[in-house]
Protein backbone atom coordinates (compact mmCIF):
# COMPACT_ATOMS: atom_id res chain seq x y z
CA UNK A 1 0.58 -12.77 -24.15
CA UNK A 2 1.07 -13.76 -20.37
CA UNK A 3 3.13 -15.85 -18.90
CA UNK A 4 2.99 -18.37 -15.44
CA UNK A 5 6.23 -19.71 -14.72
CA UNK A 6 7.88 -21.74 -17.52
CA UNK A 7 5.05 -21.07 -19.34
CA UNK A 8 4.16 -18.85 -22.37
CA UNK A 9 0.36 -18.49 -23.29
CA UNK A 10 -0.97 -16.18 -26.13
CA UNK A 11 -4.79 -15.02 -26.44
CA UNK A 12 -6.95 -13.32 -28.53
CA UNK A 13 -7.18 -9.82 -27.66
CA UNK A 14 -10.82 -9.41 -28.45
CA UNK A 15 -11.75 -13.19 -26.84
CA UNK A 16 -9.36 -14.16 -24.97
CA UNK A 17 -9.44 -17.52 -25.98
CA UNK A 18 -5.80 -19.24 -26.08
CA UNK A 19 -4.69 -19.50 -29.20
CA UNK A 20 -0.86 -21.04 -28.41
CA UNK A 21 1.22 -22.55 -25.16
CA UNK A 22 4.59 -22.54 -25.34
CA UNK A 23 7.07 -23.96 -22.80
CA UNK A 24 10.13 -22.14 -22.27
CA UNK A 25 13.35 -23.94 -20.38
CA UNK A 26 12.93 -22.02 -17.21
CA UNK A 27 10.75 -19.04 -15.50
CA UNK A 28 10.09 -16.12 -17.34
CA UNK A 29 11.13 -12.80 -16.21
CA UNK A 30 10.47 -10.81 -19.72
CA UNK A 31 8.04 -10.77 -22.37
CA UNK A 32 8.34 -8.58 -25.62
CA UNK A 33 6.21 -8.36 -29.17
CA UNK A 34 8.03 -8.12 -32.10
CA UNK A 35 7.17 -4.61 -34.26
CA UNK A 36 4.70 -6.49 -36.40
CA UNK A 37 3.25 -9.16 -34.06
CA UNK A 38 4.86 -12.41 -35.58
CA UNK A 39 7.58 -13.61 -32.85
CA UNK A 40 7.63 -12.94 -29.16
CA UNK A 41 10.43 -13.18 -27.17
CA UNK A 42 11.23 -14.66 -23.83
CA UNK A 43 14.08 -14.17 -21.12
CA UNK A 44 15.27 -16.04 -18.70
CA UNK A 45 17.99 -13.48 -16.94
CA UNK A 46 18.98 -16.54 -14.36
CA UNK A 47 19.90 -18.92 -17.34
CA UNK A 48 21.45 -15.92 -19.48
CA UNK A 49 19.18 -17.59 -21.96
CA UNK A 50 16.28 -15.84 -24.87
CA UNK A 51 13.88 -17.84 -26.47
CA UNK A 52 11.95 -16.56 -29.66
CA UNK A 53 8.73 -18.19 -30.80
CA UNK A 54 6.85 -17.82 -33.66
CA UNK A 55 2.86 -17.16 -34.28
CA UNK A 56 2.93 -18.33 -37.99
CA UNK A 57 5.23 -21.64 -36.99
CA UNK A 58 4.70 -22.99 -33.80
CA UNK A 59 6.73 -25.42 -34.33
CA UNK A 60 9.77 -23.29 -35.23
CA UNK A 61 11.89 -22.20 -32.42
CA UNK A 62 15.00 -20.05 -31.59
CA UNK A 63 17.22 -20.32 -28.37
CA UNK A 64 20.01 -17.36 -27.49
CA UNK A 65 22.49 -18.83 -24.82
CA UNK A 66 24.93 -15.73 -23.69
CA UNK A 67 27.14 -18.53 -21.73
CA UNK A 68 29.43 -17.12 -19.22
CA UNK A 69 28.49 -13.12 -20.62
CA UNK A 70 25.26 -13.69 -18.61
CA UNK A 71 22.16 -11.86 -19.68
CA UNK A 72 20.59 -8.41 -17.62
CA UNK A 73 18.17 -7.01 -20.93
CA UNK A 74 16.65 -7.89 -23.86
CA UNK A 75 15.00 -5.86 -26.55
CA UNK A 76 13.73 -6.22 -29.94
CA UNK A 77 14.91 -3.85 -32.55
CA UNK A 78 12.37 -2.09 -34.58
CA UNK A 79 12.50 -4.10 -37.85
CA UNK A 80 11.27 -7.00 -35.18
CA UNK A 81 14.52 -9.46 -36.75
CA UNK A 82 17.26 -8.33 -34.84
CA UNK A 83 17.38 -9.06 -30.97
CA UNK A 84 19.73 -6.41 -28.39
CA UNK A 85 21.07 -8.98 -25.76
CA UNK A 86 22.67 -6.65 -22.16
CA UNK A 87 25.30 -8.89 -20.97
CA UNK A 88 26.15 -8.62 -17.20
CA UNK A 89 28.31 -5.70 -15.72
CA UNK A 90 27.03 -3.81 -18.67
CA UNK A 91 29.79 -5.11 -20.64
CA UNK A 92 28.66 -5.15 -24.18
CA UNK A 93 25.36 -5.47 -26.21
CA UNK A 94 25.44 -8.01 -28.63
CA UNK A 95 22.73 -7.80 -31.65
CA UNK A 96 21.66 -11.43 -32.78
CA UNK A 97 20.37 -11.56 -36.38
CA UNK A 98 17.09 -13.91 -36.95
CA UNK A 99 17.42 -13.74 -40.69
CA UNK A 100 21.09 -14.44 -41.39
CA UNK A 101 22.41 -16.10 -37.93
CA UNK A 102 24.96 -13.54 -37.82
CA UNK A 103 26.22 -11.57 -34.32
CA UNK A 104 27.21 -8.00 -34.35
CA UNK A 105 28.90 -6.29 -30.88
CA UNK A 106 28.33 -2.95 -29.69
CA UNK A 107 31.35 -2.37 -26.51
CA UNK A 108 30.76 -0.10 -23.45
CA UNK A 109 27.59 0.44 -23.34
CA UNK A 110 26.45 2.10 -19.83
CA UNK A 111 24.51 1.07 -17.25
CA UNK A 112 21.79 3.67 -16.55
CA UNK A 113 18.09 4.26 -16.79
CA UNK A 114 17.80 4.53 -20.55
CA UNK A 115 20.62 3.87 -22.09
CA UNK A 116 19.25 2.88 -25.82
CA UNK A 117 16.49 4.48 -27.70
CA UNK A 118 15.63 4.18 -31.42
CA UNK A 119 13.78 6.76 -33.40
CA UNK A 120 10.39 6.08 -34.53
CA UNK A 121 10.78 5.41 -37.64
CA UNK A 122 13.31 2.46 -36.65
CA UNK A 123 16.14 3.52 -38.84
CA UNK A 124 18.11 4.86 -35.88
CA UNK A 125 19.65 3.68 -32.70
CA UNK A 126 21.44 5.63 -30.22
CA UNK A 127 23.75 4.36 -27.04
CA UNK A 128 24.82 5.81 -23.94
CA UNK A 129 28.21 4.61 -23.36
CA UNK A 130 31.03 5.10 -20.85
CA UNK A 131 34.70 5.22 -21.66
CA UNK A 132 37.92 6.26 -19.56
CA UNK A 133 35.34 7.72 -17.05
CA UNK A 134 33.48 10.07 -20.41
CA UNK A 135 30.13 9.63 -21.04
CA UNK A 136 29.61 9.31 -24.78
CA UNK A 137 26.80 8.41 -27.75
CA UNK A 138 27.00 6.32 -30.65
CA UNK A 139 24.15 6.19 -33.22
CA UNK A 140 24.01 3.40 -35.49
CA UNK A 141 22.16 2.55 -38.88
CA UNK A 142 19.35 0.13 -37.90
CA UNK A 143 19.68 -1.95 -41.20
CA UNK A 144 23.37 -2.99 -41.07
CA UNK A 145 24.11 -1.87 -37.54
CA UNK A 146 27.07 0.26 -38.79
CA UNK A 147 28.22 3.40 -36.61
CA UNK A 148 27.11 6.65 -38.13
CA UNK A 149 28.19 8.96 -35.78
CA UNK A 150 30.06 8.77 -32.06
CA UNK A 151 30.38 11.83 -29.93
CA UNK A 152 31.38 12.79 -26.13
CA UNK A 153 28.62 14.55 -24.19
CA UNK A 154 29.17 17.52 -21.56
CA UNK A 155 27.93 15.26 -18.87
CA UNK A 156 29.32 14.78 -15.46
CA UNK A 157 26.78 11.34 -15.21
CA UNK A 158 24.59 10.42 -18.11
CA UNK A 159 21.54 9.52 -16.86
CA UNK A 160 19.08 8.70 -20.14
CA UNK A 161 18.84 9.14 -23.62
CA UNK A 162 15.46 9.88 -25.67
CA UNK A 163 14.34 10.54 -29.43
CA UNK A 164 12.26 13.13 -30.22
CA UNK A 165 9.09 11.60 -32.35
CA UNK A 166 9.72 12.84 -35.60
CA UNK A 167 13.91 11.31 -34.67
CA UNK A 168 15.91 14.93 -35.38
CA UNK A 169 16.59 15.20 -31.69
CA UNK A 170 18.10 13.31 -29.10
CA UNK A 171 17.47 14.67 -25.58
CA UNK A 172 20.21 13.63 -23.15
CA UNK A 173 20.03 14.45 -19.35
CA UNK A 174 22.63 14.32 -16.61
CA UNK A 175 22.09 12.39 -13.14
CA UNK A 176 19.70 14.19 -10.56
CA UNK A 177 23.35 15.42 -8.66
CA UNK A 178 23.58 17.90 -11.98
CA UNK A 179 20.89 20.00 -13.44
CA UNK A 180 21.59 19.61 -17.50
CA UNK A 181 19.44 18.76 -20.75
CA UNK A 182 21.39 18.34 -23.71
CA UNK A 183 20.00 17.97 -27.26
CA UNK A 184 21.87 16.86 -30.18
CA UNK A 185 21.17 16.78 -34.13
CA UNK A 186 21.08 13.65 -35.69
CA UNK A 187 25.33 14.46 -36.88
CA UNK A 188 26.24 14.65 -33.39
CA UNK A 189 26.40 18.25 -33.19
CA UNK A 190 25.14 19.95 -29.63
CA UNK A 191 22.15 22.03 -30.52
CA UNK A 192 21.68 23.76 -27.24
CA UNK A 193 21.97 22.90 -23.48
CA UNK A 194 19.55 23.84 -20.62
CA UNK A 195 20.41 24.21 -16.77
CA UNK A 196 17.25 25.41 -14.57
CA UNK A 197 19.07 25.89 -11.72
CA UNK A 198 22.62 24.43 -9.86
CA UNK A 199 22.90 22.85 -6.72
CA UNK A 200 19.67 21.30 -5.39
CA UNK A 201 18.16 18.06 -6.85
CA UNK A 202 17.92 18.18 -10.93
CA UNK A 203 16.15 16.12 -13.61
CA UNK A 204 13.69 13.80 -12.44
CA UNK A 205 11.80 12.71 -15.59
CA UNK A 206 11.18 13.88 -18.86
CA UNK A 207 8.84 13.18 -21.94
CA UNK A 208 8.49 14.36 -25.77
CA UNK A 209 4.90 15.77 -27.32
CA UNK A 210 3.80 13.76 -30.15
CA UNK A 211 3.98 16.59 -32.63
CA UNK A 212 8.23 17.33 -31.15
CA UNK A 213 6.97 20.75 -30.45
CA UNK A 214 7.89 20.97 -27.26
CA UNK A 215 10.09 19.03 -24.26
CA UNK A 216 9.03 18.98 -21.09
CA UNK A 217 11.05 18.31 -17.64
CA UNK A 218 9.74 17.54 -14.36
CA UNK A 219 12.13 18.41 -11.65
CA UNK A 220 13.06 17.84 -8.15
CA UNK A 221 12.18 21.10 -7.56
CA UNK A 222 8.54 20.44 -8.19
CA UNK A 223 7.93 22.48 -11.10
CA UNK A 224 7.58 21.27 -15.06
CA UNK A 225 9.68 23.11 -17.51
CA UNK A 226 8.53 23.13 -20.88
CA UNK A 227 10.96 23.85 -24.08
CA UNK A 228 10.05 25.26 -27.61
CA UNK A 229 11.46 23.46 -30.71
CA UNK A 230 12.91 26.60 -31.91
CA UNK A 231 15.30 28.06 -29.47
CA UNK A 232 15.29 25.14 -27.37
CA UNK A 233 14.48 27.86 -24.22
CA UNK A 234 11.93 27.80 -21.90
CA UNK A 235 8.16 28.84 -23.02
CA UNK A 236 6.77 28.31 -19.55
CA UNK A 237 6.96 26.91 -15.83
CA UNK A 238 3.95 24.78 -14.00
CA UNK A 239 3.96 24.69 -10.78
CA UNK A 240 2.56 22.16 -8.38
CA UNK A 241 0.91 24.51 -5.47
CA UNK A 242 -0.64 22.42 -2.50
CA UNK A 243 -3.68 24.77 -2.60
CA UNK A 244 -5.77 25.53 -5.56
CA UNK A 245 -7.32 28.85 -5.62
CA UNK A 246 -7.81 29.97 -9.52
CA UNK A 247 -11.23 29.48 -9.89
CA UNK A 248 -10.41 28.22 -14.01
CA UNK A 249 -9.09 24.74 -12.23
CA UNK A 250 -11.36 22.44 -12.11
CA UNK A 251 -11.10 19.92 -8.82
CA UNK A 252 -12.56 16.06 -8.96
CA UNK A 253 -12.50 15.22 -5.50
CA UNK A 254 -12.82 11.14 -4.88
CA UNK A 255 -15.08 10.42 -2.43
CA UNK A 256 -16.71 7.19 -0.68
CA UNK A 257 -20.06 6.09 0.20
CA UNK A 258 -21.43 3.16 1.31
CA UNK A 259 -23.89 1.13 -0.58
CA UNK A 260 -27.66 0.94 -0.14
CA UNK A 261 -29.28 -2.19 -0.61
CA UNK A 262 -33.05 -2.43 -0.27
CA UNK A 263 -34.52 -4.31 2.68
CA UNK A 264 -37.01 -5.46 0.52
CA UNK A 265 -34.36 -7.62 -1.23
CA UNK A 266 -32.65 -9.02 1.82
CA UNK A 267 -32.50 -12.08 2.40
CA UNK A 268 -30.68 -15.30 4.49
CA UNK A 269 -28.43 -16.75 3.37
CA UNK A 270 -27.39 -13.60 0.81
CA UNK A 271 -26.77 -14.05 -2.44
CA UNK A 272 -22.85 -13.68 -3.75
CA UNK A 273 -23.82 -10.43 -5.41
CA UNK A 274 -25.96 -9.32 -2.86
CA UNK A 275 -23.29 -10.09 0.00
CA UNK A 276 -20.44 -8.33 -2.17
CA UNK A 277 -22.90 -5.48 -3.09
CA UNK A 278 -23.42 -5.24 0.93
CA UNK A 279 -19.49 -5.19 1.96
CA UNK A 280 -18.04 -3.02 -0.82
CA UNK A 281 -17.56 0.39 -0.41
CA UNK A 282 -18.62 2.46 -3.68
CA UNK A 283 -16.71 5.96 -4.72
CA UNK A 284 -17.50 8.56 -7.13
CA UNK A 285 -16.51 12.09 -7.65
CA UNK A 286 -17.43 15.26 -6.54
CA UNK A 287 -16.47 18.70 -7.74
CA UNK A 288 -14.93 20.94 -5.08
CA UNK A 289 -15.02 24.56 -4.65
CA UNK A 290 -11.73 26.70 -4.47
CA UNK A 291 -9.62 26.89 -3.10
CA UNK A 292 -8.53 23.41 -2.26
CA UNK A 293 -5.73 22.24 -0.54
CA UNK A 294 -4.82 18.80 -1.43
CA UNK A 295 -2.32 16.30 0.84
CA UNK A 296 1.10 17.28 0.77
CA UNK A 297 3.67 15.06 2.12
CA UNK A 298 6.98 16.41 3.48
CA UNK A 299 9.98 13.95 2.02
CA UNK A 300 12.28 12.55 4.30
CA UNK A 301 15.66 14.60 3.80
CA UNK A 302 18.31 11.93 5.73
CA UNK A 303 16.82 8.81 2.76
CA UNK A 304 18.00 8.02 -0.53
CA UNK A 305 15.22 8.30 -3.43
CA UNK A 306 13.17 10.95 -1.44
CA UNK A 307 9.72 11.18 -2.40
CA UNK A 308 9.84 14.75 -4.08
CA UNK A 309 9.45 16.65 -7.15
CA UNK A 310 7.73 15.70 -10.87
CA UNK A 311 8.23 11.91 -11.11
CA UNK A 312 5.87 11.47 -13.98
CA UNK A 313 4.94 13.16 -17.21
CA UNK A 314 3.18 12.56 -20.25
CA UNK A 315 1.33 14.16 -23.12
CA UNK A 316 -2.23 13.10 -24.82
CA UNK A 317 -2.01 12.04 -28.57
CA UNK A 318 -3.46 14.95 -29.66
CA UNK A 319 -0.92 17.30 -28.58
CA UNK A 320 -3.51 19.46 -26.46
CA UNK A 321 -3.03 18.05 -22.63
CA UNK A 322 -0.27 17.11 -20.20
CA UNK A 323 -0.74 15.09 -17.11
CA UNK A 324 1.84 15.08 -14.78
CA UNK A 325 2.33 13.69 -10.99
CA UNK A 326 4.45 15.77 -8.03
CA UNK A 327 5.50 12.88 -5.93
CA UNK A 328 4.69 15.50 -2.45
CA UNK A 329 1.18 15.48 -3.46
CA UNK A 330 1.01 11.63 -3.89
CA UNK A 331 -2.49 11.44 -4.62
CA UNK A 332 -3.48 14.22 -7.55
CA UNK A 333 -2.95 14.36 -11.40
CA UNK A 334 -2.71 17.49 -12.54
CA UNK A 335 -3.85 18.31 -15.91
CA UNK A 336 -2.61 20.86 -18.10
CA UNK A 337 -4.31 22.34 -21.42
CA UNK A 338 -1.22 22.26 -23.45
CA UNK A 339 -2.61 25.08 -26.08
CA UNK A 340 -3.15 27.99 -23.18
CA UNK A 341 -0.62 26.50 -21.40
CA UNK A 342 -2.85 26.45 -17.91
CA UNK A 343 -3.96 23.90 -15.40
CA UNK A 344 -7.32 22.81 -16.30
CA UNK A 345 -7.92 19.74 -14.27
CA UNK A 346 -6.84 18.21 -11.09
CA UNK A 347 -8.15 14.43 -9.93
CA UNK A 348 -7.75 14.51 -6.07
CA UNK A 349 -7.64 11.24 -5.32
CA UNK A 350 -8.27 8.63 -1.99
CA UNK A 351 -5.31 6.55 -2.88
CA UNK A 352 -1.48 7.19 -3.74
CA UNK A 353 -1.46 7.29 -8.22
CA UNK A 354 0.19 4.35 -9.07
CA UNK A 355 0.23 4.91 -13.01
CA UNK A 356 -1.63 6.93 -15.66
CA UNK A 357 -1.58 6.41 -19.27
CA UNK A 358 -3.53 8.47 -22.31
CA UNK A 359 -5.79 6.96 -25.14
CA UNK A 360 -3.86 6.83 -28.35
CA UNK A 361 -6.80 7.35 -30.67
CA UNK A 362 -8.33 10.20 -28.35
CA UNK A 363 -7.79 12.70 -25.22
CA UNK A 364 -8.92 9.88 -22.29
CA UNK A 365 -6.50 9.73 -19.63
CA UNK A 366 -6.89 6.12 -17.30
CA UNK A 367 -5.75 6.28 -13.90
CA UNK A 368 -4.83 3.47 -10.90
CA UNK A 369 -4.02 3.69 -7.44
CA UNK A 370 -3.95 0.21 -6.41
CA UNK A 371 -7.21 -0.19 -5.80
CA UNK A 372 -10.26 -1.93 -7.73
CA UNK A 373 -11.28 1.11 -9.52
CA UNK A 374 -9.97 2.32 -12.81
CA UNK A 375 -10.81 6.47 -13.51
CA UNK A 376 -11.24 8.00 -16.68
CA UNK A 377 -11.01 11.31 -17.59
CA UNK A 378 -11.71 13.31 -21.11
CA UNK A 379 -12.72 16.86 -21.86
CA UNK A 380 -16.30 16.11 -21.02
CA UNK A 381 -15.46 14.81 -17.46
CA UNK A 382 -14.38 11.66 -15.63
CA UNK A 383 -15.67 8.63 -14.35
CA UNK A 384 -15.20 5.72 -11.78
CA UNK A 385 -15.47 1.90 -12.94
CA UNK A 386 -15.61 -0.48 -10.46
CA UNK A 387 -13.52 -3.40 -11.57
CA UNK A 388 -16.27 -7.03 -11.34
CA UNK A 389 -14.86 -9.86 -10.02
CA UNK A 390 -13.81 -11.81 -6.62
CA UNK A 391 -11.49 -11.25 -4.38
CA UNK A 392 -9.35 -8.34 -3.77
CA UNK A 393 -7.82 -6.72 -7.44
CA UNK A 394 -5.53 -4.21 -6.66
CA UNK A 395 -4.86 -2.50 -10.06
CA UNK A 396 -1.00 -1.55 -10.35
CA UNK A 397 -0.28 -0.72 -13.84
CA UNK A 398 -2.54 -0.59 -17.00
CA UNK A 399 -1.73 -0.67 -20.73
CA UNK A 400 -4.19 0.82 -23.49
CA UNK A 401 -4.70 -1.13 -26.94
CA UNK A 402 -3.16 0.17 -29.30
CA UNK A 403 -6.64 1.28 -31.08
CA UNK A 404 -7.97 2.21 -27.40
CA UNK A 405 -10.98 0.10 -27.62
CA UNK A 406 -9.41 -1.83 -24.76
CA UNK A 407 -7.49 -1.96 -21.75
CA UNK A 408 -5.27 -3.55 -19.92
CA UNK A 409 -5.10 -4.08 -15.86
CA UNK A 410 -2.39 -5.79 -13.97
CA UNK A 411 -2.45 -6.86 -10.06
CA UNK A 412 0.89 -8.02 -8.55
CA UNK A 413 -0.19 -11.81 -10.33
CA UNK A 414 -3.19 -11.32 -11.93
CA UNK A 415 -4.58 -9.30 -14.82
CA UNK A 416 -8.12 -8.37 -17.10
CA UNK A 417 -9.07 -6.88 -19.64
CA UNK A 418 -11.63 -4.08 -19.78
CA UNK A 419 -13.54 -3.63 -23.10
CA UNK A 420 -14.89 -0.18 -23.36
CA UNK A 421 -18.30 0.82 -25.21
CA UNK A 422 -17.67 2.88 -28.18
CA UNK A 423 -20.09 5.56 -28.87
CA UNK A 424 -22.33 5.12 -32.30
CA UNK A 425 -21.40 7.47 -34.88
């Protein structure tokens, strides 16, 4: 689904023919599935308005008007027949029923980076709140929205909330002012709490393995931390060197070169694919011998949201690699075998990493850096594709299918698809 203004268009994923245009009241500023693909919703934050259309009727519709409350999120709810309306100034969350019509209210909920997370399963939902200047959690029964348990946390400034995959653990961390991960049972009850360190910069971002084994933090500090389900203590520490020097780590350098055409096949005028062929700079990678010492920026110490420390994380579906991103070394992914617990890879790169995001059927990690190249990397090595097309496509953000036989690119206001060849059993 994409949308252009007041307008809401739905394709095939595997054509990309359109297979319904809706038009919405005003612009769009959020799109969202439902869990099984039937309705998609709409918001329109100026209008503190949510439309909800469905695949199977196009001509049934559904319109959510917040009035005066004003609208700042929308979410679906995991069942994909309850909708999670934010009302401004964080002052409640009000859960609209598609089934029965009916409204339920959740108060206080607080206004920070992720302040509601379900399990996976769906059955659970927990909220950060705030209260007489106390941060607390409520969890809540997905299927009648009743409140199972409500607890205060030891936080001086609750930052975000997540669910471990298999939902018996719900990691809480405290702003970046206070190093402190809390994780709580499913009851409420505080199953341990880890501090790396005191005063300087804390938590910066944090993300679950698939299998819950482990919890890993990326810190100001420039280091990943990585917890054991266990103990809840720390198995390990991966640092972010700016040199390279074990010769185990393997180094894909980006490089450029420029294009050779054959003067054979010049000719006046050129043809389009000759002339873009001509003017396009190519890249590809080379492996480069340790050590290597890779770009480090110094952050700016007298700005707010300095440019420092572990900003992104994330593990492959198989459990067996974590790539990660130290915002001083803007343009490297690091890649860590997850089983020795070892840096395997790094992808030096021309450009500053703008996102990265794994395969969920396999161990292929796609990268971006705002150019017109996507890279790919899997055990067996990595790869530049040149994005086709006109024009300048500077690629953002991407999104895998779900089956990873595709994938999705997005420019600031345009986006393709990229099909990728799957290998004959």
């Amino acid at each position: 689904a994409s949308c252009i203004q007041h307008r809401l268009l739905v394709r095939d994923a595997s054509s990309l023919q359109i297979l319904q245009l809706y038009t919405c009241l005003d612009q769009i500023q959020y799109l969202e599935w439902s869990s099984d693909s039937l309705f998609i919703l709409c918001a329109m934050y100026k209008r503190g308005i949510v439309q909800v259309w469905s695949l199977e009727q196009p001509d049934w519709h559904c319109k959510i008007d917040e009035g005066s409350a004003g609208l700042v999120a929308s979410c679906w709810s995991p069942d994909g027949r309850h909708i999670l309306n934010t009302t401004e100034f964080h002052l409640r969350i009000t859960v609209w029923s598609l089934c029965t019509k009916s409204v339920s209210y959740i108060k206080y909920p607080k206004a920070c980076q992720q302040g509601v997370a379900f399990t996976k399963d769906g059955r659970y939902m927990a909220v950060a709140e705030r209260r007489d200047c106390k941060d607390f959690i409520s969890i809540f029964v997905c299927n009648n929205w009743q409140l199972l348990r409500h607890f205060d946390t030891e936080t001086q400034d609750l930052f975000g909330i997540e669910w471990a995959p298999n939902g018996c653990v719900l990691a809480a961390w405290d702003t970046c002012l206070e190093y402190k991960v809390l994780l709580y049972s499913l009851d409420g009850r505080l199953l341990s709490s880890y501090r790396a360190y005191e005063w300087p910069l804390g938590v910066k971002s944090i993300a679950w393995s698939p299998s819950s084994q482990f919890l890993a933090i990326g810190s100001f500090d420039e280091k990943v931390r990585i917890l054991n389900h266990v103990t809840w203590k720390k198995i390990t520490e991966l640092d972010h060197p700016a040199t390279i020097a074990s010769k185990k780590t393997i180094v894909y350098k980006e490089v450029e070169k420029s294009p050779t055409v054959d003067s054979e096949r010049l000719s006046f005028p050129p043809t389009r694919a000759l002339a873009s062929s001509l003017f396009s700079t190519q890249s590809k990678y080379d492996i480069s011998q340790v050590p290597v010492s890779l770009q480090y920026i110094k952050p700016v110490a007298d700005r707010a949201n300095p440019k420092v420390g572990v900003g992104m994380l994330a593990f492959s579906a198989d459990n067996c690699f974590l790539a990660t991103k130290n915002d001083n070394i803007p343009n490297a992914v690091w890649i860590w075998d997850v089983r020795k617990l070892k840096l395997s890879v790094v992808l030096e790169q021309l450009c500053t990493i703008q996102n990265f995001q794994w395969d969920p059927s396999q161990p292929r990690l796609a990268v971006c850096t705002g150019s017109s190249r996507v890279y790919l990397w899997s055990p067996a090595g990595c790869i530049v594709v040149q994005v086709p097309g006109e024009g300048d496509f500077q690629i953002m953000s991407l999104s895998w299918h779900s089956r990873g036989e595709s994938m999705l690119l997005l420019s600031k206001d345009h986006f393709c698809v990229c099909y990728l060849e799957r290998e004959e059993v």
